[in-house]
PDB file of N, CA and C in Angstrom:
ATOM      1  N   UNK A   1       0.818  -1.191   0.000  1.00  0.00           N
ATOM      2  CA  UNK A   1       0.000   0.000   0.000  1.00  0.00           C
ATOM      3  C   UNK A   1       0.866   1.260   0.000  1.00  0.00           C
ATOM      4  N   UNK A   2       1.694   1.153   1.060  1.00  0.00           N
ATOM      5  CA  UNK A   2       2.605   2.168   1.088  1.00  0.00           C
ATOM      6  C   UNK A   2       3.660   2.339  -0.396  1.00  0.00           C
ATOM      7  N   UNK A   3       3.815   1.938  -1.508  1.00  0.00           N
ATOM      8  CA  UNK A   3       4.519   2.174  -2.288  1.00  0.00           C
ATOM      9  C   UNK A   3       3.407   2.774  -3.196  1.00  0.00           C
ATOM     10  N   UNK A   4       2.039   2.638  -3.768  1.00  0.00           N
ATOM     11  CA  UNK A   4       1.669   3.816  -4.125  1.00  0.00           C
ATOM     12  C   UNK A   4       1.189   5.016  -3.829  1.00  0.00           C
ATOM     13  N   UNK A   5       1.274   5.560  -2.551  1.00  0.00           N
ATOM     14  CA  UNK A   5       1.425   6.785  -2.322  1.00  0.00           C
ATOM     15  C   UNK A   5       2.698   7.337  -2.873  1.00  0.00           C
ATOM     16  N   UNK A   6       2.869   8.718  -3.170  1.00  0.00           N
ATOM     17  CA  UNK A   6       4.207   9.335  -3.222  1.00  0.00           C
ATOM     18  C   UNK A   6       5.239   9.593  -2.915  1.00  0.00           C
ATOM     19  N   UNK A   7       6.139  10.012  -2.182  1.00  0.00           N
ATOM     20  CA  UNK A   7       7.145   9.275  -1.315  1.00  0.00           C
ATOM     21  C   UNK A   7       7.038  10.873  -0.571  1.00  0.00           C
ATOM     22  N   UNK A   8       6.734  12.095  -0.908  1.00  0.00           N
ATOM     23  CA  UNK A   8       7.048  13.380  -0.268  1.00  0.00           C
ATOM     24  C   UNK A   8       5.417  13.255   0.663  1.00  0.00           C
ATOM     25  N   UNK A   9       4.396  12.032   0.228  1.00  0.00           N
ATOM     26  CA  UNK A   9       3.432  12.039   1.185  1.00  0.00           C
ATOM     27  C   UNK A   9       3.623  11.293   2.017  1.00  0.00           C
ATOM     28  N   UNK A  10       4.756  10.289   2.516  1.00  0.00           N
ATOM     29  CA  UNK A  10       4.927   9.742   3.442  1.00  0.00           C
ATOM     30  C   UNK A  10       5.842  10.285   4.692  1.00  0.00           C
ATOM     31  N   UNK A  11       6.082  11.431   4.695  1.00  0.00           N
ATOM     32  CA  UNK A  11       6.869  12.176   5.553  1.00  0.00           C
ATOM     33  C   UNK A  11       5.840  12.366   6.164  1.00  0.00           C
ATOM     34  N   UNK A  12       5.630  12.513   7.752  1.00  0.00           N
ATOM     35  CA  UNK A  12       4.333  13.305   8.669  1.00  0.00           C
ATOM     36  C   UNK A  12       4.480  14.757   8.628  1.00  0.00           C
ATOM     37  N   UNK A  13       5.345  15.350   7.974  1.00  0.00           N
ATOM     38  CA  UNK A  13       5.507  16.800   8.182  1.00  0.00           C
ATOM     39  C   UNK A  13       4.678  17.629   7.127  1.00  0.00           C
ATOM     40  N   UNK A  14       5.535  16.377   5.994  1.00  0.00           N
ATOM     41  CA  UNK A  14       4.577  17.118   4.779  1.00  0.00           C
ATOM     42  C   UNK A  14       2.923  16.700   4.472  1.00  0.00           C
ATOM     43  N   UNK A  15       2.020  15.610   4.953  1.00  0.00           N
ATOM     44  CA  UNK A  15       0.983  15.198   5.399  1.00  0.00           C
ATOM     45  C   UNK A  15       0.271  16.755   6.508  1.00  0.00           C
ATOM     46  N   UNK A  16       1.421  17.066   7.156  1.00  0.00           N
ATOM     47  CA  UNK A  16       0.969  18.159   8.039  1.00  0.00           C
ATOM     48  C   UNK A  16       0.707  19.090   6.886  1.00  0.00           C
ATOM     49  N   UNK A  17       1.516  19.913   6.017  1.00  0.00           N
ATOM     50  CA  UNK A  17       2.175  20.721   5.214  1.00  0.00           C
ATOM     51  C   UNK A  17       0.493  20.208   4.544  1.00  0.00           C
ATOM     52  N   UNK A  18       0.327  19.787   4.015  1.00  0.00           N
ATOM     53  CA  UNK A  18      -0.661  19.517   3.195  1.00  0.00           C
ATOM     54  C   UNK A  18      -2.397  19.510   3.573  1.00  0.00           C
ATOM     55  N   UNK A  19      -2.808  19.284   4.937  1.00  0.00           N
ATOM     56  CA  UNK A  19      -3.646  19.305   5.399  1.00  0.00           C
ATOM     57  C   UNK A  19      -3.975  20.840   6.020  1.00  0.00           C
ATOM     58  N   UNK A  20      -2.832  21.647   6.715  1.00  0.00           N
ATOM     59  CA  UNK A  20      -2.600  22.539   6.779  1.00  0.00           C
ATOM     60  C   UNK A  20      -2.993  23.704   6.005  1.00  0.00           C
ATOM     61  N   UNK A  21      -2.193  23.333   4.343  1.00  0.00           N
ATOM     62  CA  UNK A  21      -3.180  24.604   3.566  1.00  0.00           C
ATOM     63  C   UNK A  21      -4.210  23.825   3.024  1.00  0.00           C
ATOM     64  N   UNK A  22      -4.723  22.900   3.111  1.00  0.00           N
ATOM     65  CA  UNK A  22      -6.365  22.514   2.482  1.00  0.00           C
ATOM     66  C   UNK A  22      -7.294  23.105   3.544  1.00  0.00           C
ATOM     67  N   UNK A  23      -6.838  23.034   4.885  1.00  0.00           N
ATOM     68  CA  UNK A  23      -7.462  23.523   5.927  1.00  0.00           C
ATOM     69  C   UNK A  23      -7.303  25.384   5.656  1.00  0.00           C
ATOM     70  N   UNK A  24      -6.546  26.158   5.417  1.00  0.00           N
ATOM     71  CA  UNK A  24      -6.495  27.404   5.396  1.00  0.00           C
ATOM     72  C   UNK A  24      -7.337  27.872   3.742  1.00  0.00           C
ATOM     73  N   UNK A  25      -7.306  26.987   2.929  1.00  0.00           N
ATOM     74  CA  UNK A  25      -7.897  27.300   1.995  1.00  0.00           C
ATOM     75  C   UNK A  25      -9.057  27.633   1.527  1.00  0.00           C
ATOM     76  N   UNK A  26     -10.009  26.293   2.581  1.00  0.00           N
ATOM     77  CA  UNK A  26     -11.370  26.445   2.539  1.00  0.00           C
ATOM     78  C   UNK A  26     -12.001  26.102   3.514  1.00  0.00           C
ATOM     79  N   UNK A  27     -11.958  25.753   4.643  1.00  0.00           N
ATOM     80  CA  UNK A  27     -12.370  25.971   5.978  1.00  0.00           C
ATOM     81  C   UNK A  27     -12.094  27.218   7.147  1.00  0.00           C
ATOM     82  N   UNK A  28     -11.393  27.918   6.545  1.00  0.00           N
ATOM     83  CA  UNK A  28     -10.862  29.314   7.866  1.00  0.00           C
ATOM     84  C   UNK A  28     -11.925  29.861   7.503  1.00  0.00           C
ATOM     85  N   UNK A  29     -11.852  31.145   8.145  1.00  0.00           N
ATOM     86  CA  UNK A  29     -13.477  32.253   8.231  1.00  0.00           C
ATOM     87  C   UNK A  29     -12.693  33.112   6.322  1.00  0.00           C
ATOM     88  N   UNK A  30     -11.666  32.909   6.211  1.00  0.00           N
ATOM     89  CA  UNK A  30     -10.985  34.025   5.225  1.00  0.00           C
ATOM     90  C   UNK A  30     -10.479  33.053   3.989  1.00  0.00           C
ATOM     91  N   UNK A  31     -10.964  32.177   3.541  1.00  0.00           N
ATOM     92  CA  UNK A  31     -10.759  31.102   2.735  1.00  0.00           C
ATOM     93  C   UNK A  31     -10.819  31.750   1.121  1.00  0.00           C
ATOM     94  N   UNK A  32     -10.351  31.220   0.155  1.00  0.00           N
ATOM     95  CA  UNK A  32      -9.937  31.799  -0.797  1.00  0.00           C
ATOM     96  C   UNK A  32     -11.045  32.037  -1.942  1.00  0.00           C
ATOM     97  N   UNK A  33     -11.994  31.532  -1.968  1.00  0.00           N
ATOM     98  CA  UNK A  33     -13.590  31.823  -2.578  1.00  0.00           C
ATOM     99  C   UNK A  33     -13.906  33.040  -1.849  1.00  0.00           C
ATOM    100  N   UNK A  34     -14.159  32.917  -0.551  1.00  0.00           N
ATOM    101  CA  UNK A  34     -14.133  34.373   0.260  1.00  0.00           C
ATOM    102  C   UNK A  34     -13.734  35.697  -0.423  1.00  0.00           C
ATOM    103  N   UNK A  35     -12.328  35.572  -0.339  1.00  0.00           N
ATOM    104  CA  UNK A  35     -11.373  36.838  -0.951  1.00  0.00           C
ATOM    105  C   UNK A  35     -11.468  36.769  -2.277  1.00  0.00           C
ATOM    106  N   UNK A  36     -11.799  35.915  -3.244  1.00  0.00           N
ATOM    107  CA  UNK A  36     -12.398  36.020  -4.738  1.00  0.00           C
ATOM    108  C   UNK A  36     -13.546  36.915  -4.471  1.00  0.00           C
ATOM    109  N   UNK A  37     -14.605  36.907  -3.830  1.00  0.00           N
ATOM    110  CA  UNK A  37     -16.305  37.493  -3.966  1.00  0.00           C
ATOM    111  C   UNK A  37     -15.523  38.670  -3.119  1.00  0.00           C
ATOM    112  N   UNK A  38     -15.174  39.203  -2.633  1.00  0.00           N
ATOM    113  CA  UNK A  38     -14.594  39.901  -1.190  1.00  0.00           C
ATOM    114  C   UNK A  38     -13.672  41.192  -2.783  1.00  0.00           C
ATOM    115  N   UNK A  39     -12.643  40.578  -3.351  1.00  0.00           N
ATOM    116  CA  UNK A  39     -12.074  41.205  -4.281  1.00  0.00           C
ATOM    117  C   UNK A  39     -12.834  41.496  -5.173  1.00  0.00           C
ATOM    118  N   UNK A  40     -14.097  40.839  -6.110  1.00  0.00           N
ATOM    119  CA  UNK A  40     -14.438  41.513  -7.514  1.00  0.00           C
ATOM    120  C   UNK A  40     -15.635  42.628  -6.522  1.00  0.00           C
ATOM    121  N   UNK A  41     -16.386  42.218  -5.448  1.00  0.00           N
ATOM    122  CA  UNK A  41     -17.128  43.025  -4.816  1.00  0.00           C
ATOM    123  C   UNK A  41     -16.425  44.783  -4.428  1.00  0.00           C
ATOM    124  N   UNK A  42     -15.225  44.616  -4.318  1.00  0.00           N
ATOM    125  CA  UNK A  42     -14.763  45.491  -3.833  1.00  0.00           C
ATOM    126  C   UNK A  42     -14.346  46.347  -5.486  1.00  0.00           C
ATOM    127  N   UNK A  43     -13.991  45.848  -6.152  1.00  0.00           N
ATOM    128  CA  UNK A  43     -13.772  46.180  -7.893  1.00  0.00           C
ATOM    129  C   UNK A  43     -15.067  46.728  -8.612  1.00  0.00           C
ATOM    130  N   UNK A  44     -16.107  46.132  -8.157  1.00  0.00           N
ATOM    131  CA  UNK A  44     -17.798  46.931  -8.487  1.00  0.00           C
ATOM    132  C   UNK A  44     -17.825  47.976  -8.050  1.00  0.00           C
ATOM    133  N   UNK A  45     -17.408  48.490  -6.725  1.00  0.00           N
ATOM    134  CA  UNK A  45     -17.422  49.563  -5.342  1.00  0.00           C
ATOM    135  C   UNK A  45     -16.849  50.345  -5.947  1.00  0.00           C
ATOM    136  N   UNK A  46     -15.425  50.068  -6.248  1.00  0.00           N
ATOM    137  CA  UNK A  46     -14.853  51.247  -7.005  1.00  0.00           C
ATOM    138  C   UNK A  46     -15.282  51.800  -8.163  1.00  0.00           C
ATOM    139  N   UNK A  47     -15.805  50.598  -9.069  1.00  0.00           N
ATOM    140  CA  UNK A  47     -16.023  51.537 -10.528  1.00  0.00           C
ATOM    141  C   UNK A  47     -16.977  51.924  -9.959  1.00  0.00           C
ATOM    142  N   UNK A  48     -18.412  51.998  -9.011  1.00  0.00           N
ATOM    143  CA  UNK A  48     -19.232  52.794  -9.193  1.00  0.00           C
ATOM    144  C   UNK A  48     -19.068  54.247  -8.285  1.00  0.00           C
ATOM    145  N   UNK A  49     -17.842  54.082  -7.452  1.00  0.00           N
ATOM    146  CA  UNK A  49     -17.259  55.357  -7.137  1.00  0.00           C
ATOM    147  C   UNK A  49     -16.792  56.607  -8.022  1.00  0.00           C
ATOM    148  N   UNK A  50     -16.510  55.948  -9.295  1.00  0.00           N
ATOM    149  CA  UNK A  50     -15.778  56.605 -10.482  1.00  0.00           C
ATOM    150  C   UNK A  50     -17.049  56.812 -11.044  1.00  0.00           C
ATOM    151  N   UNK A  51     -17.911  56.708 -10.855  1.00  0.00           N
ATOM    152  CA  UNK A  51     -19.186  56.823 -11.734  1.00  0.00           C
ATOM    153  C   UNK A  51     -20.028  57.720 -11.102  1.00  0.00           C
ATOM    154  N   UNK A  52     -20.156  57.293  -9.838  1.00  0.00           N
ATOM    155  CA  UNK A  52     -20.478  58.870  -9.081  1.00  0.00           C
ATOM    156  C   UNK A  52     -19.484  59.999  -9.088  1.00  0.00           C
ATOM    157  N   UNK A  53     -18.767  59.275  -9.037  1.00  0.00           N
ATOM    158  CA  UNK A  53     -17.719  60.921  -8.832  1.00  0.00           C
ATOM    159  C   UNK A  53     -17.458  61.610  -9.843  1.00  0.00           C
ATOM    160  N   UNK A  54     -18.018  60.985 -11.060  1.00  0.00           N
ATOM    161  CA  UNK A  54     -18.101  62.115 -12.444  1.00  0.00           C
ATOM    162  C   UNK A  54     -19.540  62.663 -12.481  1.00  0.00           C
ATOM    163  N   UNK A  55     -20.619  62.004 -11.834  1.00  0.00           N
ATOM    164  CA  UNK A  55     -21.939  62.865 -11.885  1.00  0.00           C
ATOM    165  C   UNK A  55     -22.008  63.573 -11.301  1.00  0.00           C
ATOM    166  N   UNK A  56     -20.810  63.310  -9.844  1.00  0.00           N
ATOM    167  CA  UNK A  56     -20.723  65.108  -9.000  1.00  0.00           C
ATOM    168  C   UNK A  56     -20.484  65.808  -9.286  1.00  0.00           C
ATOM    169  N   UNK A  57     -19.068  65.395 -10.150  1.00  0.00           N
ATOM    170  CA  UNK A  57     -18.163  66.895 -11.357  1.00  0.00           C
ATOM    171  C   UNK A  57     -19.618  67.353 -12.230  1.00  0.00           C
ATOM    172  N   UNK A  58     -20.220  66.628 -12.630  1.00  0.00           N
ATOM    173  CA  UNK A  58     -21.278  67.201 -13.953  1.00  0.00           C
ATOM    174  C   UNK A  58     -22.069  67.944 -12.975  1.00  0.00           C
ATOM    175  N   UNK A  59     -22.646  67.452 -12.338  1.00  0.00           N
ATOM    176  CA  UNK A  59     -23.747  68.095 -11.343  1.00  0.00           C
ATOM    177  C   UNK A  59     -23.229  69.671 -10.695  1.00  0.00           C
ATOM    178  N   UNK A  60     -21.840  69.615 -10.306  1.00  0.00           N
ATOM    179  CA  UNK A  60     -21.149  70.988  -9.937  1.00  0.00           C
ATOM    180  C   UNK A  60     -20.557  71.588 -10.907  1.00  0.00           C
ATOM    181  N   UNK A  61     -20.362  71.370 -12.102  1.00  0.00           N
ATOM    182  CA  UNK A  61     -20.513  72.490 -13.435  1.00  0.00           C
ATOM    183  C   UNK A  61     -21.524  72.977 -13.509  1.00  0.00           C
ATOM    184  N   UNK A  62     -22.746  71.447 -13.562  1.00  0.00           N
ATOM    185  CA  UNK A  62     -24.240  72.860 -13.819  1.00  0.00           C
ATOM    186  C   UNK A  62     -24.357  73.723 -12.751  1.00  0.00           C
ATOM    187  N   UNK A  63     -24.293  73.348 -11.530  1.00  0.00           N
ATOM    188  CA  UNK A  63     -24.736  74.216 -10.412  1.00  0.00           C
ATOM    189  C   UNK A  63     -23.907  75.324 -10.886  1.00  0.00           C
ATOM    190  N   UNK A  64     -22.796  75.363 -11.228  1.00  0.00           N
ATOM    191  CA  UNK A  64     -21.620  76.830 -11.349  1.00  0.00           C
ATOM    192  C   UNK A  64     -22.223  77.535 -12.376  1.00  0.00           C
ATOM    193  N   UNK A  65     -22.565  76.869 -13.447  1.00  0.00           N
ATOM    194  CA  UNK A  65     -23.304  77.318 -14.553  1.00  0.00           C
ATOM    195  C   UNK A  65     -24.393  78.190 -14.560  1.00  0.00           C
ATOM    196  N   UNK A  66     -25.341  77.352 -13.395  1.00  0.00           N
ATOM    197  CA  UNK A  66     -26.612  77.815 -13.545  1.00  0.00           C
ATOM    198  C   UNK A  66     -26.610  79.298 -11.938  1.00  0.00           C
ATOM    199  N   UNK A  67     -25.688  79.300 -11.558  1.00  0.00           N
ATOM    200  CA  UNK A  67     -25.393  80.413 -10.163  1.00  0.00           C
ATOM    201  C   UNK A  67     -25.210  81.536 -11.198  1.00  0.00           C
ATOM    202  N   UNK A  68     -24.166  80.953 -12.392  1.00  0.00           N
ATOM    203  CA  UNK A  68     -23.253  82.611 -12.193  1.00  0.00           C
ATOM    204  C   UNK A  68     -23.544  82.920 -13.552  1.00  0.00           C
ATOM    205  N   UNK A  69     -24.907  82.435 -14.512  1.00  0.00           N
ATOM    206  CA  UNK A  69     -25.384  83.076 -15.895  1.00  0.00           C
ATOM    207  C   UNK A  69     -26.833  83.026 -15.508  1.00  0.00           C
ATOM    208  N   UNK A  70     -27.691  84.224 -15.988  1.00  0.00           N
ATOM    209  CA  UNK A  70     -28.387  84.519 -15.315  1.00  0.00           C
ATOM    210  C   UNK A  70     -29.753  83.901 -16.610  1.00  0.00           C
ATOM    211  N   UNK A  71     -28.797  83.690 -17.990  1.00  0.00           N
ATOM    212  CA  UNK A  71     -29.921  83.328 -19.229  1.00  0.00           C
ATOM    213  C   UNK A  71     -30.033  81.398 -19.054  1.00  0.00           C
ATOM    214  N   UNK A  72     -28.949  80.926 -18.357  1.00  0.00           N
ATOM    215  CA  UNK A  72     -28.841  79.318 -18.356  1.00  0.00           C
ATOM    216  C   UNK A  72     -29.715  79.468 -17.255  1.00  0.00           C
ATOM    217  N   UNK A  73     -29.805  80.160 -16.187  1.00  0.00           N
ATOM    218  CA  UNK A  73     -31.020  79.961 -15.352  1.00  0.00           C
ATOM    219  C   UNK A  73     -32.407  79.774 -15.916  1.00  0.00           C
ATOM    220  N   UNK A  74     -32.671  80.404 -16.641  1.00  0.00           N
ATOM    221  CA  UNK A  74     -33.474  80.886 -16.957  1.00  0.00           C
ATOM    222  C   UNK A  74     -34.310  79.746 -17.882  1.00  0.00           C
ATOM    223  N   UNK A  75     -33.004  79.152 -18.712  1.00  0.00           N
ATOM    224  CA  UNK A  75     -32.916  78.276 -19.854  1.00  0.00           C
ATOM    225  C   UNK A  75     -33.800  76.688 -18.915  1.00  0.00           C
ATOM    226  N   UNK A  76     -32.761  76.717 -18.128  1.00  0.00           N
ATOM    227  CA  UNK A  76     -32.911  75.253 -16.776  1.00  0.00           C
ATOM    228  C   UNK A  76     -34.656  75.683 -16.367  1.00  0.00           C
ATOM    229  N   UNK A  77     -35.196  76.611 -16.070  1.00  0.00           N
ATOM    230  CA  UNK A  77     -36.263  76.568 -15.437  1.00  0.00           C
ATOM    231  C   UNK A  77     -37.269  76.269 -16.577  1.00  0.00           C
ATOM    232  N   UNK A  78     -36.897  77.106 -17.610  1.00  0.00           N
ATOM    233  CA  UNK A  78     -38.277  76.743 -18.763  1.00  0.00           C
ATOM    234  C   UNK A  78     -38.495  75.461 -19.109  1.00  0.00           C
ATOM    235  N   UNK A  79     -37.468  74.775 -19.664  1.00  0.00           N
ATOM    236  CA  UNK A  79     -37.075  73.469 -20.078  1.00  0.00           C
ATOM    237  C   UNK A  79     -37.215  72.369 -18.715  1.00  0.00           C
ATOM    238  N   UNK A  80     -36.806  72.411 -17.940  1.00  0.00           N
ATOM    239  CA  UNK A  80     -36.896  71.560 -16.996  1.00  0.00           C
ATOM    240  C   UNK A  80     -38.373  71.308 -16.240  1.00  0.00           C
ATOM    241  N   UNK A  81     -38.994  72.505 -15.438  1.00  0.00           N
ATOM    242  CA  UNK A  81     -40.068  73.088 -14.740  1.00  0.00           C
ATOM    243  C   UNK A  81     -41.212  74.079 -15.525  1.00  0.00           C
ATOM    244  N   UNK A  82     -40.903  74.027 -16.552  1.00  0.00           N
ATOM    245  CA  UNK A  82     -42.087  74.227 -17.818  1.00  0.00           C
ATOM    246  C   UNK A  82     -42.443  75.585 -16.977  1.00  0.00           C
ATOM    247  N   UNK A  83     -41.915  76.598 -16.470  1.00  0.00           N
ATOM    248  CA  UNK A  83     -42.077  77.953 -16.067  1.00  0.00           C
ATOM    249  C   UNK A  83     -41.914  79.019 -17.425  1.00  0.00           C
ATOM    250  N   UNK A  84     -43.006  80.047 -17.128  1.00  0.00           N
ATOM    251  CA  UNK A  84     -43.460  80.704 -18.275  1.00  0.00           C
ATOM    252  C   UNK A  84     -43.105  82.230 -17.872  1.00  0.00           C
ATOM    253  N   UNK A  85     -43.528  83.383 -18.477  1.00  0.00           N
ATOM    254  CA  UNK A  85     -43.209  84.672 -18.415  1.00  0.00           C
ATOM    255  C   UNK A  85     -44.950  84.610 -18.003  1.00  0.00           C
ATOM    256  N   UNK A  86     -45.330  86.086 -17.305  1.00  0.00           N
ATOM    257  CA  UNK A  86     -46.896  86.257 -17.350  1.00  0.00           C
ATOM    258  C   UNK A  86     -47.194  86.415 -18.374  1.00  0.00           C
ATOM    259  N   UNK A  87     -47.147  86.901 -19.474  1.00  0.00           N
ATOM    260  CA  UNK A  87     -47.816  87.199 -20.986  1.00  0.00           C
ATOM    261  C   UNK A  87     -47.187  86.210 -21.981  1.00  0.00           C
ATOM    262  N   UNK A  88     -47.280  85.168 -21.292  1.00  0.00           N
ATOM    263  CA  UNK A  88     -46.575  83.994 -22.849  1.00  0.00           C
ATOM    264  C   UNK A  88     -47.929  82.454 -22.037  1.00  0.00           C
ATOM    265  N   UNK A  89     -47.818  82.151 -23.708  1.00  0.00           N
ATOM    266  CA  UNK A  89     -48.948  80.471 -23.190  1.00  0.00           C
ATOM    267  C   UNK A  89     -48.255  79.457 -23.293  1.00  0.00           C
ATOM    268  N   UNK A  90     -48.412  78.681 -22.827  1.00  0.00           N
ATOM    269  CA  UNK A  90     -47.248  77.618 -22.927  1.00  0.00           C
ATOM    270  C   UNK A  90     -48.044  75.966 -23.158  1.00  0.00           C
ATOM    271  N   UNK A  91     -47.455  75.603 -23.953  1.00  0.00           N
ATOM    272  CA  UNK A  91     -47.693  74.357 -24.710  1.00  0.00           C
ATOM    273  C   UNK A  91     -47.023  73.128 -24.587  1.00  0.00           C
ATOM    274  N   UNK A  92     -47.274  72.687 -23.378  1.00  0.00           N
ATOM    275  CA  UNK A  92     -46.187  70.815 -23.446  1.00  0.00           C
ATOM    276  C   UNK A  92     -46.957  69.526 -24.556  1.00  0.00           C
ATOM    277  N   UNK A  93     -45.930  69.124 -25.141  1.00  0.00           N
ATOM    278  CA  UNK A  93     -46.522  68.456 -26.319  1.00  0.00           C
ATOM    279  C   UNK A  93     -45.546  67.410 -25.596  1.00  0.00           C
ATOM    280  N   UNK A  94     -46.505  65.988 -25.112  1.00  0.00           N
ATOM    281  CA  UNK A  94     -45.918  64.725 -24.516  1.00  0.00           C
ATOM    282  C   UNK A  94     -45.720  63.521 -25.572  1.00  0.00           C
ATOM    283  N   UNK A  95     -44.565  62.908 -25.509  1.00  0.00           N
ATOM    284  CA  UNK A  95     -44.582  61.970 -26.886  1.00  0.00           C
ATOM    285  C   UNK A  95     -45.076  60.920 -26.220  1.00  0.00           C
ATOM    286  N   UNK A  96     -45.672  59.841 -27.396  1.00  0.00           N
ATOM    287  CA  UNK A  96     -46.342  59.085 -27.506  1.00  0.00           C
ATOM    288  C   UNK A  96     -45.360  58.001 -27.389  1.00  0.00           C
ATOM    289  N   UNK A  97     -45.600  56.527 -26.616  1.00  0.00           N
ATOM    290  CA  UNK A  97     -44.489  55.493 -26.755  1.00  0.00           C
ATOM    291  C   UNK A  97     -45.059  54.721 -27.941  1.00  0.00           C
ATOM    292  N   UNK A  98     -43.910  54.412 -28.511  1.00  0.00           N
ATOM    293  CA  UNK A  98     -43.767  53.481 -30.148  1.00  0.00           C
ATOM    294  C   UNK A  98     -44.913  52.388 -29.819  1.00  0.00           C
ATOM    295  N   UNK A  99     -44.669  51.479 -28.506  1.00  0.00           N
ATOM    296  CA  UNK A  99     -45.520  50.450 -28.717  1.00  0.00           C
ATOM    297  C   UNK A  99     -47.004  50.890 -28.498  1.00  0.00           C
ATOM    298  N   UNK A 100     -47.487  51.532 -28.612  1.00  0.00           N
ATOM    299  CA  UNK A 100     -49.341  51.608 -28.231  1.00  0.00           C
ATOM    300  C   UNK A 100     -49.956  52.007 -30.048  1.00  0.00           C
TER     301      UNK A 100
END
């Protein structure tokens, strides 16, 4: 029996050596499937950090935009909040969806 095992598995050290990282691999609380989901989770986190953090830059151009020109204000309220002058009529024309 003992001649087909391997000969570096018949040492008790390396039997240790071997049980040792099967045991750290996938039985510890920090096992290596763990730190796979643990790493791409943390890789999602970031890109959507980079993704907010360019809608803040966009979001604080318009705000700068819309503070310090007084016609882009103006532009943002009509278009956005359908706000009118007193002597003008105003007309929202809503599109229709393709499927109906």
């Amino acid at each position: 029996m003992w001649k087909r095992v391997p000969k570096f598995l018949r040492n008790r050290y390396s039997i240790t050596a071997v049980v040792f990282v099967v045991w750290l691999l996938f039985f510890e609380n920090i096992d290596v499937v763990s730190l796979y989901r643990y790493r791409s989770r943390l890789n999602d986190l970031e890109m959507e950090k980079v993704k907010h953090r360019k809608d803040i830059d966009a979001t604080n151009q318009a705000l700068h935009e819309l503070t310090s020109n007084p016609e882009m204000l103006e532009k943002f309220a009509r278009e956005k909040y359908f706000m009118k002058k007193s002597n003008e009529v105003l007309y929202v024309f809503a599109e229709e969806d393709a499927g109906e």
